[in-house]
Protein backbone atom coordinates (compact mmCIF):
# COMPACT_ATOMS: atom_id res chain seq x y z
CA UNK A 1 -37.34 36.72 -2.06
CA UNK A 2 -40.27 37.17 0.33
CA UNK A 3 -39.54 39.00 3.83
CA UNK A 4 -39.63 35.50 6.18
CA UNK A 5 -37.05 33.93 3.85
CA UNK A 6 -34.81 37.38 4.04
CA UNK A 7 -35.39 37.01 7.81
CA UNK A 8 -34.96 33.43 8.16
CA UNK A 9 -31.79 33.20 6.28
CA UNK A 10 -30.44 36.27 8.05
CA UNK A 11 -30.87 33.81 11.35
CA UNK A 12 -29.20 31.45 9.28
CA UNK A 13 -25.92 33.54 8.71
CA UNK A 14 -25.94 34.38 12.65
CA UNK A 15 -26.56 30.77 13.47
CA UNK A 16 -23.82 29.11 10.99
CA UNK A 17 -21.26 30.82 13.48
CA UNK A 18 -22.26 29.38 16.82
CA UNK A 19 -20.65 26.52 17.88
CA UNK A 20 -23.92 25.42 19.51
CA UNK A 21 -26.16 25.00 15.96
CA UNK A 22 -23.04 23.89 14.25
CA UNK A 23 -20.59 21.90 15.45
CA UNK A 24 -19.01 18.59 13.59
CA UNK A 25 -20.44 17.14 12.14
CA UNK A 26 -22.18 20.25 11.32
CA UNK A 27 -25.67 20.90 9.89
CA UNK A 28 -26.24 23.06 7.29
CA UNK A 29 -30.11 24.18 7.13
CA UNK A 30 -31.17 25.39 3.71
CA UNK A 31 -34.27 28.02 3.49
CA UNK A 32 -36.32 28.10 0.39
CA UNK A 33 -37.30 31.45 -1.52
CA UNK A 34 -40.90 30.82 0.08
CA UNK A 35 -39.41 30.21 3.41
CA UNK A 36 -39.34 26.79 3.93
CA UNK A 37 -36.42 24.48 5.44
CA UNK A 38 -34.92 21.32 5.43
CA UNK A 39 -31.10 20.15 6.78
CA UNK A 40 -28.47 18.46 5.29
CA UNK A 41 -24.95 17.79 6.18
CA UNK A 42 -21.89 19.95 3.86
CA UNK A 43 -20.36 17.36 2.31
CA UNK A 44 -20.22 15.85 -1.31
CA UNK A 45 -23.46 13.23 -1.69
CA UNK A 46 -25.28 13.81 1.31
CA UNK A 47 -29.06 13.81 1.62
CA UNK A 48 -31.33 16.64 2.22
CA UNK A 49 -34.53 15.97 4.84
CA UNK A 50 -37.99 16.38 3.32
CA UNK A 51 -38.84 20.30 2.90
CA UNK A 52 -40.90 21.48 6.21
CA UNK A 53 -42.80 24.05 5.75
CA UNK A 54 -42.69 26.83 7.68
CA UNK A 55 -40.54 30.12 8.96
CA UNK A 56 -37.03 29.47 11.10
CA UNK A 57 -37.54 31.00 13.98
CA UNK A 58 -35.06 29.98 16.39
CA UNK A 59 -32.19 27.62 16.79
CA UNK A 60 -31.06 25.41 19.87
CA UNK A 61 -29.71 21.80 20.56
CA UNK A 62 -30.46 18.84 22.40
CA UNK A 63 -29.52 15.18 22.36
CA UNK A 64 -33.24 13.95 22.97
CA UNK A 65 -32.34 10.10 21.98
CA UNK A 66 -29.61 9.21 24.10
CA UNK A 67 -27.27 8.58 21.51
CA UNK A 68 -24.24 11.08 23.21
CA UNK A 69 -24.80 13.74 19.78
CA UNK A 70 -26.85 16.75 20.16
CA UNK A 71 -29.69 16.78 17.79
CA UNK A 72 -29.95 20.37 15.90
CA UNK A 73 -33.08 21.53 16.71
CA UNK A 74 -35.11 24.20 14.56
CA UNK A 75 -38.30 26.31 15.91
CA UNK A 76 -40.34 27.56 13.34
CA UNK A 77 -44.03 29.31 13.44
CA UNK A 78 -46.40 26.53 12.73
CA UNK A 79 -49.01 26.97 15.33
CA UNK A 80 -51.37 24.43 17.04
CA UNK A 81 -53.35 24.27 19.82
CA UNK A 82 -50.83 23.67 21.81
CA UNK A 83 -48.69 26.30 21.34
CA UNK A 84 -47.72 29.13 19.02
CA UNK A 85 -44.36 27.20 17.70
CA UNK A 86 -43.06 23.98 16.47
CA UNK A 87 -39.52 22.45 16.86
CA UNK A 88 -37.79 19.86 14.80
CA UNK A 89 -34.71 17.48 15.81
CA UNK A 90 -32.33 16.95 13.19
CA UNK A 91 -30.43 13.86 13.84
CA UNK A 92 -26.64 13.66 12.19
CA UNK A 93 -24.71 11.07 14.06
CA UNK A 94 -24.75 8.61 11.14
CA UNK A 95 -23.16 11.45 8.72
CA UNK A 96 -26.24 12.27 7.07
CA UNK A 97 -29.06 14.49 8.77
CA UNK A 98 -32.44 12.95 9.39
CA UNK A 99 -35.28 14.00 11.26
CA UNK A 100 -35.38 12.49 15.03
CA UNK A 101 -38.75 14.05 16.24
CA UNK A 102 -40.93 17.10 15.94
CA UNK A 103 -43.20 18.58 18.47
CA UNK A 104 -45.96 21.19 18.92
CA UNK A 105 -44.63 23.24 21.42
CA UNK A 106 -45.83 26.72 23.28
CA UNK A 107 -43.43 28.84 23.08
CA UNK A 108 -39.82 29.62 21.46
CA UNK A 109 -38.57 29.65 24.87
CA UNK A 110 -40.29 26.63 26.43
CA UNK A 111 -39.93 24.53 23.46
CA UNK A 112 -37.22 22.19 24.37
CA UNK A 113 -38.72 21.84 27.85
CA UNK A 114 -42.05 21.20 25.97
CA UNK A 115 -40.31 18.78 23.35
CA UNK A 116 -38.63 16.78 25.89
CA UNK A 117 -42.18 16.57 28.01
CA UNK A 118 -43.37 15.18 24.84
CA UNK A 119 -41.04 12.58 23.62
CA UNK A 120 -40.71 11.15 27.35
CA UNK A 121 -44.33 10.68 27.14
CA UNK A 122 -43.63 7.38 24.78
CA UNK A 123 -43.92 4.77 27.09
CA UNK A 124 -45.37 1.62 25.65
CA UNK A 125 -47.20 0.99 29.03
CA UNK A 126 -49.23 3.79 28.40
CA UNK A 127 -49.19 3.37 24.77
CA UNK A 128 -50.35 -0.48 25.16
CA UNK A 129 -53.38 0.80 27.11
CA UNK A 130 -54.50 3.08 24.57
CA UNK A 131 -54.26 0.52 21.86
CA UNK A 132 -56.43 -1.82 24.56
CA UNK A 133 -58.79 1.61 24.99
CA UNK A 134 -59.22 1.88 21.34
CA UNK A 135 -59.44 -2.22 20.71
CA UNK A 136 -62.31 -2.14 23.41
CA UNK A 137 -64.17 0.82 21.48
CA UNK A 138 -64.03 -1.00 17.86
CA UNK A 139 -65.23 -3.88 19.05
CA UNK A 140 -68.94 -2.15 20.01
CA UNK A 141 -71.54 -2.43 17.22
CA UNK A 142 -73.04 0.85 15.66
CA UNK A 143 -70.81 4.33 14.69
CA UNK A 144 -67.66 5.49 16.91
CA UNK A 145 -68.14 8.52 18.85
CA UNK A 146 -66.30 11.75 18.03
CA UNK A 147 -63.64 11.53 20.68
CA UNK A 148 -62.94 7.92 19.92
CA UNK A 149 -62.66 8.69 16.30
CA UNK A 150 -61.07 11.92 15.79
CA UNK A 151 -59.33 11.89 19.16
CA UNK A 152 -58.21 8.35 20.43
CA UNK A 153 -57.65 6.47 17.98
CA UNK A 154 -55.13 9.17 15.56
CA UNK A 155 -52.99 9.89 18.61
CA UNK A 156 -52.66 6.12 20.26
CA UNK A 157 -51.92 5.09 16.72
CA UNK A 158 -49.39 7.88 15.54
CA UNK A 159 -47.94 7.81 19.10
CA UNK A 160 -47.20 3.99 18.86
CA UNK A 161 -45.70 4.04 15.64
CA UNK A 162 -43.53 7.01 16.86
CA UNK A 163 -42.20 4.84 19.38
CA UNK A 164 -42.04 1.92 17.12
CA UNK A 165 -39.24 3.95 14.84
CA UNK A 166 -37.24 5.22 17.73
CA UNK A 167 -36.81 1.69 19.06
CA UNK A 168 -35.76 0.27 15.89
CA UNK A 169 -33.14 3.10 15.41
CA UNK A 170 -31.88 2.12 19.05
CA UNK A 171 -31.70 -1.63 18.46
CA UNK A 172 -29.53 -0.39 14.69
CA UNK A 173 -26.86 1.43 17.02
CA UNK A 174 -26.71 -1.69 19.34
CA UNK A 175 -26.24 -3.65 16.59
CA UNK A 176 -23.75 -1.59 14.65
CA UNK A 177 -21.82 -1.25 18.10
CA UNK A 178 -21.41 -5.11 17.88
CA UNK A 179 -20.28 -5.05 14.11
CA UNK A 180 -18.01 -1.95 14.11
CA UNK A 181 -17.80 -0.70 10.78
CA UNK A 182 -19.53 -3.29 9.08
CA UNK A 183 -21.37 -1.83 6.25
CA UNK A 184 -24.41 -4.23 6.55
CA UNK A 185 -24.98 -2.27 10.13
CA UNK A 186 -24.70 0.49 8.89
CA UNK A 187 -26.83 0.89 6.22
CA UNK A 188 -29.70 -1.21 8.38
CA UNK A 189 -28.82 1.99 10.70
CA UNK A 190 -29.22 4.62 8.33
CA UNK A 191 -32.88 2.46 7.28
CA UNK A 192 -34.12 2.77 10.92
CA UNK A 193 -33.25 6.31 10.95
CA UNK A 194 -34.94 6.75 7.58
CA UNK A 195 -38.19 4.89 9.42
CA UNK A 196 -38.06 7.31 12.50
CA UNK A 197 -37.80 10.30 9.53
CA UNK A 198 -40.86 9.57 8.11
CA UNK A 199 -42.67 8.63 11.41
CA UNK A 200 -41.42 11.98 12.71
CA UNK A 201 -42.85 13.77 10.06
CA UNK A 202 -46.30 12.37 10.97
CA UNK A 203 -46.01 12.73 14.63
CA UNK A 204 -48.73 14.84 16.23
CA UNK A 205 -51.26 15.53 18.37
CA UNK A 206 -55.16 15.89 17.59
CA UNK A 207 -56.30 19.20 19.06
């Protein structure tokens, strides 16, 4: 076993006993022999979220959705140029663990306050005006310019779906309210939060 996976499950151990990483229903994050994570919940025929990887660095949580359950948030060491961490929400209201968001963030200590900076920056105001930005710039004959291409358009784009997929999961817990325990609900829950997973995944910034 390398060093950052001896390290990163000795966090682990520490972490399993605080009632702030892990409280019900409780997430149990699994670190690979090369280091890597992902988060599932302890119970028979439960899912697993896609492999991320990097090191566990740190350990917090944070209801960043609204929903009344604290996300389980992980920092690891992916770097960008926005900071020298990374942190990732794992969602588990629904009884399975998902992931709610990931940012780039600056430091292990500033990450929430980072991460939270972040995901209230998905307003669709702003995000409809960089769509208009980027509709206004496609429309002009000849080649893009850098900052359109490599700059505008990837981050109006990724942002937009990213606040696509958290909408949807918010109108699937209005609807299952409405139709308590209705199995239709919830599985059209469980597909939104599925959505917001893989939108997550691909939700950054161009340096």
């Amino acid at each position: 076993m390398s060093l950052a996976a001896i390290l990163s499950s000795a966090l682990l151990a520490l972490a399993s006993t605080s009632a702030d990483v892990c409280v019900p229903p409780c997430t149990l994050i699994q670190v690979a022999e090369d280091g890597s994570y992902s988060a599932s919940v302890p119970r028979q025929g439960s899912r697993s979220t896609p492999s991320i990887e990097a090191n566990v660095i740190g350990f917090s949580s944070f209801d960043i959705d609204g929903d009344g359950i604290e996300e389980r948030v992980v920092i690891d060491d992916r770097e960008s140029a926005f900071g020298s961490v990374s942190a990732v929400f794992f969602d588990v209201s629904s009884g399975d663990a998902f992931v709610a968001f990931q940012c780039q963030a600056s430091t292990v200590e500033t990450a929430l306050d980072d991460c939270v900076t972040w995901y209230s920056g998905l307003v669709a105001a702003d995000i409809a005006a960089g769509l208009d930005r980027v509709q206004t710039s496609t429309r002009t004959d000849g080649a893009l310019d850098w900052e359109t291409q490599h700059l505008l358009i990837p981050n109006v784009t990724t942002t937009a779906s990213m606040l696509l997929a958290i909408q949807s999961v918010d109108l699937a817990r209005a609807q299952l309210a409405l139709a308590t325990e209705s199995e239709e609900a919830l599985s059209a829950l469980k597909s939104a939060l599925l959505f917001r997973e893989q939108r997550a995944l691909r939700f950054t910034f161009a340096d």
